[in-house]
N, C-alpha and C. Protein backbone atom coordinates (compact mmCIF):
# COMPACT_ATOMS: atom_id res chain seq x y z
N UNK A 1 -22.40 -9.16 22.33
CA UNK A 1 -22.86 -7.88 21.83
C UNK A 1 -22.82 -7.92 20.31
N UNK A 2 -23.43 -7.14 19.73
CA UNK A 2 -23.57 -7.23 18.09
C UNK A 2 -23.86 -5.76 17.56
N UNK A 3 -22.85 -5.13 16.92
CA UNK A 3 -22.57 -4.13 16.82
C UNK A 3 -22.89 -3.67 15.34
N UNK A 4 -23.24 -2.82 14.35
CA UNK A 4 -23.17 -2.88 13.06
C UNK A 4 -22.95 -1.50 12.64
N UNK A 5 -21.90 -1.24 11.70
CA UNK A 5 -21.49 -0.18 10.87
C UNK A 5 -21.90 0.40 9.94
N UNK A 6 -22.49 1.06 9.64
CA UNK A 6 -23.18 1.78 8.39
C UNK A 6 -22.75 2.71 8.01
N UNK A 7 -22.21 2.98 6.01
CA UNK A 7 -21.98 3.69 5.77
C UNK A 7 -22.89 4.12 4.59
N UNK A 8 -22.71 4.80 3.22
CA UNK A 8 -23.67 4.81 2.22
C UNK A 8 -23.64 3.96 1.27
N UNK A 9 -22.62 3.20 1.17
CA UNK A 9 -22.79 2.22 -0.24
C UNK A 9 -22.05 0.86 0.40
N UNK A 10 -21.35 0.92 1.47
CA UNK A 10 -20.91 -0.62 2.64
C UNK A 10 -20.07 -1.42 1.83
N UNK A 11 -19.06 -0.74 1.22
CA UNK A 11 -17.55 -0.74 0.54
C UNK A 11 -16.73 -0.13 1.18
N UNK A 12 -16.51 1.19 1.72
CA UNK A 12 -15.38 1.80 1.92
C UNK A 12 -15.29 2.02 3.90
N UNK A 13 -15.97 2.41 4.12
CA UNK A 13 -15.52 2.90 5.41
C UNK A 13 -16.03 1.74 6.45
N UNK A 14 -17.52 1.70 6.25
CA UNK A 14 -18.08 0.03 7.43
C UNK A 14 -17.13 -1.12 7.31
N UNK A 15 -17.17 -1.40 6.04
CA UNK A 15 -16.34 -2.66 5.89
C UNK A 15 -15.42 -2.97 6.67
N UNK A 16 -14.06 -1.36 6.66
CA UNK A 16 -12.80 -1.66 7.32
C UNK A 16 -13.22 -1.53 8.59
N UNK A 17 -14.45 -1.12 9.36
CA UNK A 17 -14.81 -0.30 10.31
C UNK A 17 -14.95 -2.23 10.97
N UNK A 18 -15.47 -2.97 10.24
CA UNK A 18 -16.47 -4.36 10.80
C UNK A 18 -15.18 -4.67 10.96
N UNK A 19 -14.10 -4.66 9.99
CA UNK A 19 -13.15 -5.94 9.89
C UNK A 19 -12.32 -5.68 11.16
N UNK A 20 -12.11 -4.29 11.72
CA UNK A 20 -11.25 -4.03 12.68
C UNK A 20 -11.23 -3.64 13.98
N UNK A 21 -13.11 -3.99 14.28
CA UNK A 21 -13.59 -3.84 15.64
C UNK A 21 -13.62 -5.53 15.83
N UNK A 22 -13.99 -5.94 14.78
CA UNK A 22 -14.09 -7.78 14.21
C UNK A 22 -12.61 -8.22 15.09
N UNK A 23 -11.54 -8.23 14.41
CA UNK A 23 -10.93 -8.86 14.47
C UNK A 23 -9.77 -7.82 16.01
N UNK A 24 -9.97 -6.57 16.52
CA UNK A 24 -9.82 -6.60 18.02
C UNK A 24 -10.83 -6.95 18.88
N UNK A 25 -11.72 -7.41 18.65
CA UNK A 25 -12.83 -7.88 20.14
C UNK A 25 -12.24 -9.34 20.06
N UNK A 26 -11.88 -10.41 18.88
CA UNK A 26 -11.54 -11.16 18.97
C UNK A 26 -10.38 -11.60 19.59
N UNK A 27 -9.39 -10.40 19.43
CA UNK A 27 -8.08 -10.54 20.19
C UNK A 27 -8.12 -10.26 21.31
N UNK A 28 -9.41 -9.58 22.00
CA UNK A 28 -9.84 -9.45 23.23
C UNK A 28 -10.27 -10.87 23.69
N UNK A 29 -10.99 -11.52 23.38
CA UNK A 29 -11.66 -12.60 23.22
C UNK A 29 -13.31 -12.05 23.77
N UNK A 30 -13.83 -11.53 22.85
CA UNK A 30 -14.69 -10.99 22.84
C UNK A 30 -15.91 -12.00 21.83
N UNK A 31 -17.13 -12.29 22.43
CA UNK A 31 -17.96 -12.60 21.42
C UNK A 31 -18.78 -12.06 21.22
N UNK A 32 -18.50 -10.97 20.62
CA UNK A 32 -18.92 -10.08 19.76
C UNK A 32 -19.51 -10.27 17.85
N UNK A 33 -20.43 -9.94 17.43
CA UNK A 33 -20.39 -10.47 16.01
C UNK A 33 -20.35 -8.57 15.50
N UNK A 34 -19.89 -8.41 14.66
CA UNK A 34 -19.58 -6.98 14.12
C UNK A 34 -20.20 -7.54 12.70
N UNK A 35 -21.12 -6.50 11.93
CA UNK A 35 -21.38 -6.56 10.98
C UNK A 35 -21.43 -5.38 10.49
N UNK A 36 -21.84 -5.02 8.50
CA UNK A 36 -21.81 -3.78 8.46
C UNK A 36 -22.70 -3.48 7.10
N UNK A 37 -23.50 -2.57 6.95
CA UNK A 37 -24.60 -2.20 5.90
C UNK A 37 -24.09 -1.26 5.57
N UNK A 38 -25.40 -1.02 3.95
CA UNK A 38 -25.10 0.70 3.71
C UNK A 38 -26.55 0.94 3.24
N UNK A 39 -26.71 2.58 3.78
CA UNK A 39 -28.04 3.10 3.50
C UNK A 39 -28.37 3.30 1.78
N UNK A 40 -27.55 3.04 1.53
CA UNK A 40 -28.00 2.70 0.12
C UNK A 40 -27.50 1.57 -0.63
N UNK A 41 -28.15 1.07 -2.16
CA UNK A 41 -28.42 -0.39 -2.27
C UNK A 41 -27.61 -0.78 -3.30
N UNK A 42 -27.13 0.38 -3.70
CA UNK A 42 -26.11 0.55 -5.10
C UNK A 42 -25.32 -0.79 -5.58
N UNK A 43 -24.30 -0.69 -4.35
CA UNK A 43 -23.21 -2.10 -4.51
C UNK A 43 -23.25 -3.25 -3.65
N UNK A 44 -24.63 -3.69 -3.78
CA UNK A 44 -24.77 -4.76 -2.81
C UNK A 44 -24.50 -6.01 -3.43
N UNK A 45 -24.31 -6.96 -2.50
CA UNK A 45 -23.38 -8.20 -3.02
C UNK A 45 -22.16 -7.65 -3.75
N UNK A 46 -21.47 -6.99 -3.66
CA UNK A 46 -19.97 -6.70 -4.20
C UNK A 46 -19.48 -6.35 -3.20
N UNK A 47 -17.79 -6.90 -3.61
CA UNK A 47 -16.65 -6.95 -2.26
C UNK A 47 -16.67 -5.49 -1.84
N UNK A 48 -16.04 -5.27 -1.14
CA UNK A 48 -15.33 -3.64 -0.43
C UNK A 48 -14.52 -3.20 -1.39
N UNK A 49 -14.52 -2.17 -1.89
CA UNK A 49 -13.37 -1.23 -2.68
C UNK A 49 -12.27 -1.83 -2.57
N UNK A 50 -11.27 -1.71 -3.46
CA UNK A 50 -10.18 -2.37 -3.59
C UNK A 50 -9.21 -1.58 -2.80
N UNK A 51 -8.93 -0.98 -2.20
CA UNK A 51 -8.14 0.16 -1.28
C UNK A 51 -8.57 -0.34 -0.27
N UNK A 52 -10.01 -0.26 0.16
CA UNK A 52 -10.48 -0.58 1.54
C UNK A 52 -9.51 -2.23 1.84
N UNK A 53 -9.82 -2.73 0.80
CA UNK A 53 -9.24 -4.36 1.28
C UNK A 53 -7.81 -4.07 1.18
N UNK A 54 -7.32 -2.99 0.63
CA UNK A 54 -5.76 -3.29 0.46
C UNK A 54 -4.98 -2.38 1.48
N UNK A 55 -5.81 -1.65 1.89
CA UNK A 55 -5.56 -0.80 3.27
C UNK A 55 -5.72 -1.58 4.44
N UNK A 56 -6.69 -2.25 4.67
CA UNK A 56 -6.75 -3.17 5.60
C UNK A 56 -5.91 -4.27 5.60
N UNK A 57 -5.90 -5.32 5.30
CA UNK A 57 -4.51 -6.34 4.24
C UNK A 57 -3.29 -5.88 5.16
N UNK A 58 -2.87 -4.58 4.78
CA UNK A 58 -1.50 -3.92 5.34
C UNK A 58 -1.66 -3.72 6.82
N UNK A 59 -2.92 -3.59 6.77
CA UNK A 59 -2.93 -3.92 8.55
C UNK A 59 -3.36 -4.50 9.29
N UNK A 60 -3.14 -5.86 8.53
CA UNK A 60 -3.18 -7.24 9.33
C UNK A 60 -4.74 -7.88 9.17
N UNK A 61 -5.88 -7.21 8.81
CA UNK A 61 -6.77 -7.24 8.48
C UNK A 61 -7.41 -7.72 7.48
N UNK A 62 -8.46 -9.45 7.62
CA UNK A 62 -8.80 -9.30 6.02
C UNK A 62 -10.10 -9.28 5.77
N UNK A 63 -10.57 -8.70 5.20
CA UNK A 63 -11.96 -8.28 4.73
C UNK A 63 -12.36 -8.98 3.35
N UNK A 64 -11.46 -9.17 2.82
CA UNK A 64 -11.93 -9.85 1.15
C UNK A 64 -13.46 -10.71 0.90
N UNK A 65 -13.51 -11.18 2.38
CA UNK A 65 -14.81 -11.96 2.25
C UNK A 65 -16.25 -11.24 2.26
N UNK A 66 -16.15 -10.22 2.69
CA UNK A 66 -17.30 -9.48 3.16
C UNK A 66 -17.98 -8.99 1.46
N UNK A 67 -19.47 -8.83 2.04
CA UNK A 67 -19.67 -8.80 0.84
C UNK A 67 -21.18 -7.26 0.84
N UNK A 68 -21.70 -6.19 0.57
CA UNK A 68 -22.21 -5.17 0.39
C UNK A 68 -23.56 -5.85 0.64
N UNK A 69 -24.26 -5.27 2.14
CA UNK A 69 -25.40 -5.31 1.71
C UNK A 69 -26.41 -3.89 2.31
N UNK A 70 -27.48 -3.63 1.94
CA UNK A 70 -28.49 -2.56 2.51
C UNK A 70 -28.61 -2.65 3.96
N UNK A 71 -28.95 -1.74 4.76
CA UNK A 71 -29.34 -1.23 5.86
C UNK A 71 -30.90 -1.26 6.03
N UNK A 72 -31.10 -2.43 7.01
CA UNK A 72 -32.78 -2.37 6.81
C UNK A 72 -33.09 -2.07 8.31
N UNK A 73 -34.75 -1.57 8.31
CA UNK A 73 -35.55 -1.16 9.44
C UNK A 73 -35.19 -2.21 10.79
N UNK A 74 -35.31 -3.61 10.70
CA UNK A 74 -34.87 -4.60 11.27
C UNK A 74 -34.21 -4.72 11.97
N UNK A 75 -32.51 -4.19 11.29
CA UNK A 75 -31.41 -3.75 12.00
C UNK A 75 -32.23 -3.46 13.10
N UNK A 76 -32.82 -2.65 13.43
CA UNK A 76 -32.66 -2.09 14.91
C UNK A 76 -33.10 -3.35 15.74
N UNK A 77 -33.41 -4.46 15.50
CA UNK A 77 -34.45 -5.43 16.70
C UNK A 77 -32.79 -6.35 16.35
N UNK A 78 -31.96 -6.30 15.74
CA UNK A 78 -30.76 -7.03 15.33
C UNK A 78 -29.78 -6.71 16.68
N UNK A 79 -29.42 -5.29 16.54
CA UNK A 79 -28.06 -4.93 16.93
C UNK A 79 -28.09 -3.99 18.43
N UNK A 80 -26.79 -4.77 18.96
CA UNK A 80 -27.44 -3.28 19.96
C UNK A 80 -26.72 -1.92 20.29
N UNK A 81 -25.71 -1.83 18.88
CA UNK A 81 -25.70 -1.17 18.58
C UNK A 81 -25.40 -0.77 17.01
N UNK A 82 -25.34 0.49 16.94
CA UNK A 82 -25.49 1.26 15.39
C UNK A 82 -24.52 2.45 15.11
N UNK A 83 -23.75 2.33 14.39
CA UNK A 83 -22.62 3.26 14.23
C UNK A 83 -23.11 3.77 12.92
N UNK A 84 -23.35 5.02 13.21
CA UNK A 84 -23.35 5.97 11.91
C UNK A 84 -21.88 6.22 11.25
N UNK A 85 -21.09 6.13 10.05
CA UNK A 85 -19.94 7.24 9.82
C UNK A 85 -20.00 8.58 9.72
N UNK A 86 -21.23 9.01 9.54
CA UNK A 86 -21.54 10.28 9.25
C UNK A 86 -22.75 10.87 9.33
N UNK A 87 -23.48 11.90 9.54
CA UNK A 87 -24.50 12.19 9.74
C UNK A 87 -25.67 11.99 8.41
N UNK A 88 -25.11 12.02 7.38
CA UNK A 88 -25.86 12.26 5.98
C UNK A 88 -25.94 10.22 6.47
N UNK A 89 -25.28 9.36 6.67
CA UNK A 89 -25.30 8.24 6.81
C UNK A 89 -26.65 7.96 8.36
N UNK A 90 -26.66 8.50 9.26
CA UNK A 90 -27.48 8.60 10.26
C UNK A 90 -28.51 9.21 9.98
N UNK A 91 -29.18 10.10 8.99
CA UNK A 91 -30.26 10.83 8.50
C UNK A 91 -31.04 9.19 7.07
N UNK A 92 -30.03 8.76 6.85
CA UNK A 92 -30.54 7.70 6.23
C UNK A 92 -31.18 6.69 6.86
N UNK A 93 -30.03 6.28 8.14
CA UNK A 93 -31.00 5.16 9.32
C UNK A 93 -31.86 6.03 9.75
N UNK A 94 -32.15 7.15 9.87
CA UNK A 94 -33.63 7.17 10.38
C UNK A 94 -34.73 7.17 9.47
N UNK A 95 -34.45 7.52 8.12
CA UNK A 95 -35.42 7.20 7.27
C UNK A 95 -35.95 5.95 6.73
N UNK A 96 -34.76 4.79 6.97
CA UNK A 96 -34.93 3.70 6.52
C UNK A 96 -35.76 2.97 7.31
N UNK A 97 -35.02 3.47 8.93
CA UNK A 97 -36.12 3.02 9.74
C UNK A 97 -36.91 3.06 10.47
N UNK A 98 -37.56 4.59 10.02
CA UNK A 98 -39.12 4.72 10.67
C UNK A 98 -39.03 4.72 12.16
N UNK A 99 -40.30 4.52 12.43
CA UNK A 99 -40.52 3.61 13.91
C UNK A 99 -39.80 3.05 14.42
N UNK A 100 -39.11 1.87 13.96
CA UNK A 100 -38.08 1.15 14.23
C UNK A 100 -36.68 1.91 15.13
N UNK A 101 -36.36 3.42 14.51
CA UNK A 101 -35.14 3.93 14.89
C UNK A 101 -35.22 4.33 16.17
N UNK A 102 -34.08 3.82 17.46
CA UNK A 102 -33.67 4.10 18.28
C UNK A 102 -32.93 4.69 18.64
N UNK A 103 -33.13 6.10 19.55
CA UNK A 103 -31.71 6.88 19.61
C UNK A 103 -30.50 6.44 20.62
N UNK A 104 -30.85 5.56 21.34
CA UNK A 104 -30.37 5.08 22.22
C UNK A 104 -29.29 3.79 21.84
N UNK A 105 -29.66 3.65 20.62
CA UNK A 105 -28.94 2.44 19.53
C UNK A 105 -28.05 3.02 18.81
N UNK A 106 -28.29 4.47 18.25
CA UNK A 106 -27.56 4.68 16.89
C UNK A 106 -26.82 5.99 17.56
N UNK A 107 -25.40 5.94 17.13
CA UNK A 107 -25.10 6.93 17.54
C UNK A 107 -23.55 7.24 15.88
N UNK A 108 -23.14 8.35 16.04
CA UNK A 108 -21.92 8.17 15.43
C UNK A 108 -20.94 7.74 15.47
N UNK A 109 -19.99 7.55 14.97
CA UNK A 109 -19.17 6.66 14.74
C UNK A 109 -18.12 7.10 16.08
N UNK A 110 -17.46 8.35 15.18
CA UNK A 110 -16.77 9.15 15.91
C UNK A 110 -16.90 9.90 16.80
N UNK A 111 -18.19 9.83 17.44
CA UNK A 111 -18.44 10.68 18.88
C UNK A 111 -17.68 9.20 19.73
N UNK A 112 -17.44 8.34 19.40
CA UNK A 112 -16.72 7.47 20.67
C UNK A 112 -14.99 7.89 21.05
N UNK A 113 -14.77 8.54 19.51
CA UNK A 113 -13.63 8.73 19.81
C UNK A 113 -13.17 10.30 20.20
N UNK A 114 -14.40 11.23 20.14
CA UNK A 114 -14.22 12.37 19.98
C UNK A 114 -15.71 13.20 20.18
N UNK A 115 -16.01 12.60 21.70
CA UNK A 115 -17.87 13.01 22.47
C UNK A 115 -17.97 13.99 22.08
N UNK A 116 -18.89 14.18 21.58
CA UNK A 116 -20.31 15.00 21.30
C UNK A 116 -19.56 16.13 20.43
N UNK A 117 -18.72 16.12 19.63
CA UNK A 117 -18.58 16.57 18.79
C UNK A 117 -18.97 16.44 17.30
N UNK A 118 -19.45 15.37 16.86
CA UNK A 118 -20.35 15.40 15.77
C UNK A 118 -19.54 15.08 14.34
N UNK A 119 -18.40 15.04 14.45
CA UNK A 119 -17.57 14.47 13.39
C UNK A 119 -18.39 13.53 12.71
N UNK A 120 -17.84 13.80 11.21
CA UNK A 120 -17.49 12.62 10.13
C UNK A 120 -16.79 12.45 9.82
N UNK A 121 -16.65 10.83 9.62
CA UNK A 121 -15.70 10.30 9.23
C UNK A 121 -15.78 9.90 7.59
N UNK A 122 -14.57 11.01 7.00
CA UNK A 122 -14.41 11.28 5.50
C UNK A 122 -14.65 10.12 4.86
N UNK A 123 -15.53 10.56 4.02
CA UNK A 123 -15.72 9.04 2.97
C UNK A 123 -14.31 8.98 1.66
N UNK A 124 -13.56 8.02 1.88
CA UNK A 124 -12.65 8.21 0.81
C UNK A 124 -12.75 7.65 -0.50
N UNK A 125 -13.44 7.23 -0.75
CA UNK A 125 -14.58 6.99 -2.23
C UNK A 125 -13.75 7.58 -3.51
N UNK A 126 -13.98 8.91 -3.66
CA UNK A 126 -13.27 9.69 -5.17
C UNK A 126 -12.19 10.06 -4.57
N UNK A 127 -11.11 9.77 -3.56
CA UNK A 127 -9.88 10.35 -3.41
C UNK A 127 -9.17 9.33 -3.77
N UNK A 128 -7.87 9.76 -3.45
CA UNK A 128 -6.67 8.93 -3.45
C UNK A 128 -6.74 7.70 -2.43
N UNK A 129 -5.01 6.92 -2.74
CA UNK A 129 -5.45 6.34 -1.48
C UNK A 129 -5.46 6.65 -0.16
N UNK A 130 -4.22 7.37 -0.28
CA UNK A 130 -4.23 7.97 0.98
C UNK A 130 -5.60 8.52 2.09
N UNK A 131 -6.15 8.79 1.47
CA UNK A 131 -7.79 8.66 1.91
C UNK A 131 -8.02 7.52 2.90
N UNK A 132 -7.65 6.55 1.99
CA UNK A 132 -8.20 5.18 2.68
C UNK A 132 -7.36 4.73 4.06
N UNK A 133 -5.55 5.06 3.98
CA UNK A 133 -5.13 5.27 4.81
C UNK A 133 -5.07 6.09 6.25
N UNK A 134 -6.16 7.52 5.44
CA UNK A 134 -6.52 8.01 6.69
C UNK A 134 -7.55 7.76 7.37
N UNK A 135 -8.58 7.06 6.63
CA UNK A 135 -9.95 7.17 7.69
C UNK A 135 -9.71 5.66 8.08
N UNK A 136 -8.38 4.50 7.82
CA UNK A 136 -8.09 3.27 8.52
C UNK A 136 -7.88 3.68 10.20
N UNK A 137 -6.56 4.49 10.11
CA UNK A 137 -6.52 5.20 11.20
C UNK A 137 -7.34 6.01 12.24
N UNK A 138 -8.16 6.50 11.87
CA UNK A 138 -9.48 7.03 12.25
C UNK A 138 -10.34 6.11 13.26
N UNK A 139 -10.41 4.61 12.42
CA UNK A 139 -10.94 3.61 12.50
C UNK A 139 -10.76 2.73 13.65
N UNK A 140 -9.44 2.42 13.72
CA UNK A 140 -8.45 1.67 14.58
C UNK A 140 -8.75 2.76 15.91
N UNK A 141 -8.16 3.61 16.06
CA UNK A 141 -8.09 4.33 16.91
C UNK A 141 -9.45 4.35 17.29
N UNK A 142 -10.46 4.45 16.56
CA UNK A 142 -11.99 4.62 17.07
C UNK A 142 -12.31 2.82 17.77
N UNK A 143 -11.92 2.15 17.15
CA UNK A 143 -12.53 0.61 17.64
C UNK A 143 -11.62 0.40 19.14
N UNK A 144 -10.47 1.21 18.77
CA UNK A 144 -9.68 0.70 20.29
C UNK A 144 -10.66 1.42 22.07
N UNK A 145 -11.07 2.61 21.56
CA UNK A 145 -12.15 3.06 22.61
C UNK A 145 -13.38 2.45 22.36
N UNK A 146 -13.86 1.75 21.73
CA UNK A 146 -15.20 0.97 21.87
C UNK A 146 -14.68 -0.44 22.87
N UNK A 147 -13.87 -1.11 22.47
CA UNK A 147 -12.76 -2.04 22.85
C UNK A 147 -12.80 -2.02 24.52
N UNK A 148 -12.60 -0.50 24.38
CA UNK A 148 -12.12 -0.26 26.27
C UNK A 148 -13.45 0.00 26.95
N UNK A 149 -14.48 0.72 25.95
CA UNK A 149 -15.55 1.29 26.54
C UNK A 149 -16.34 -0.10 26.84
N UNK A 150 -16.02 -0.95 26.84
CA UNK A 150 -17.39 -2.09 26.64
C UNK A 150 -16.39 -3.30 27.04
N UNK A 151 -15.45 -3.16 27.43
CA UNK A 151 -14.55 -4.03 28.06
C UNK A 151 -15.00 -5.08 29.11
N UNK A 152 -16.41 -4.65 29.71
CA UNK A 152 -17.03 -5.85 30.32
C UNK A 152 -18.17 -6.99 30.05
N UNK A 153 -18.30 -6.41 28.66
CA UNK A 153 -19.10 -7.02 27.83
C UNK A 153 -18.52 -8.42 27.18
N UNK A 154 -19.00 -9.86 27.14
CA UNK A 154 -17.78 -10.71 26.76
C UNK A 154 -18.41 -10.55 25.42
């Protein structure tokens, strides 16, 4: 399965989102490839926020390698699935990709952890760190029900 995370600039929230569905499908033994974009093009080719990697780091997680790139129309013939973090982030995949966008592909992040309620998941960007600590948690807890939900998927 091949899953991909999208947030708006694919530093702060996808990143930890790839590294930690990444590295539990693996401890599942899952072959799974997790990747992660952003609907916008700002910080592409640059690492993940320095919080994101140092929040993750602390939880066993390493991301340092990953590196920022755009969210293209494509994606959709890529992945089979599409994690929005947020709706302003899901209003972007559909603009980016036209025709291309599948509703049946893209869904939010946090409706897995919390159906059809419509949550976002806080971008912690201009906060503290603690920010980053909370939407890790968010994260984890969200990848552990994808984990279970798709548990027959190798």
């Amino acid at each position: 399965m091949k899953i991909l995370m999208v947030c708006l600039g694919n530093i702060c929230r996808s990143p930890i989102a790839e590294g930690v569905l990444q590295h539990k499908a693996d401890k599942a033994g899952r072959n799974w490839l997790v990747d992660s974009a952003g609907t916008f093009d700002f910080h592409a080719g640059e690492s993940p926020h320095h919080l994101s990697i140092k929040v993750a780091l602390e939880n066993g997680v390493d991301i340092r390698h990953q590196k920022a790139r755009p969210f293209k129309a494509n994606d959709f013939d890529d992945f089979d699935i599409i994690y929005a973090m947020a709706d302003d982030v899901m209003q972007g995949i559909k603009k980016i990709a036209g025709d291309k966008f599948t509703p049946k592909k893209a869904m939010l992040f946090l409706d897995e952890l919390n159906p059809g309620k419509g949550e976002d998941l806080k971008d912690p960007y201009y906060g503290p760190e603690k920010g980053f600590h909370e939407v890790y948690e968010l994260i984890n807890s969200t990848c552990d029900v994808i984990i279970e939900k798709y548990q027959s998927i190798p």
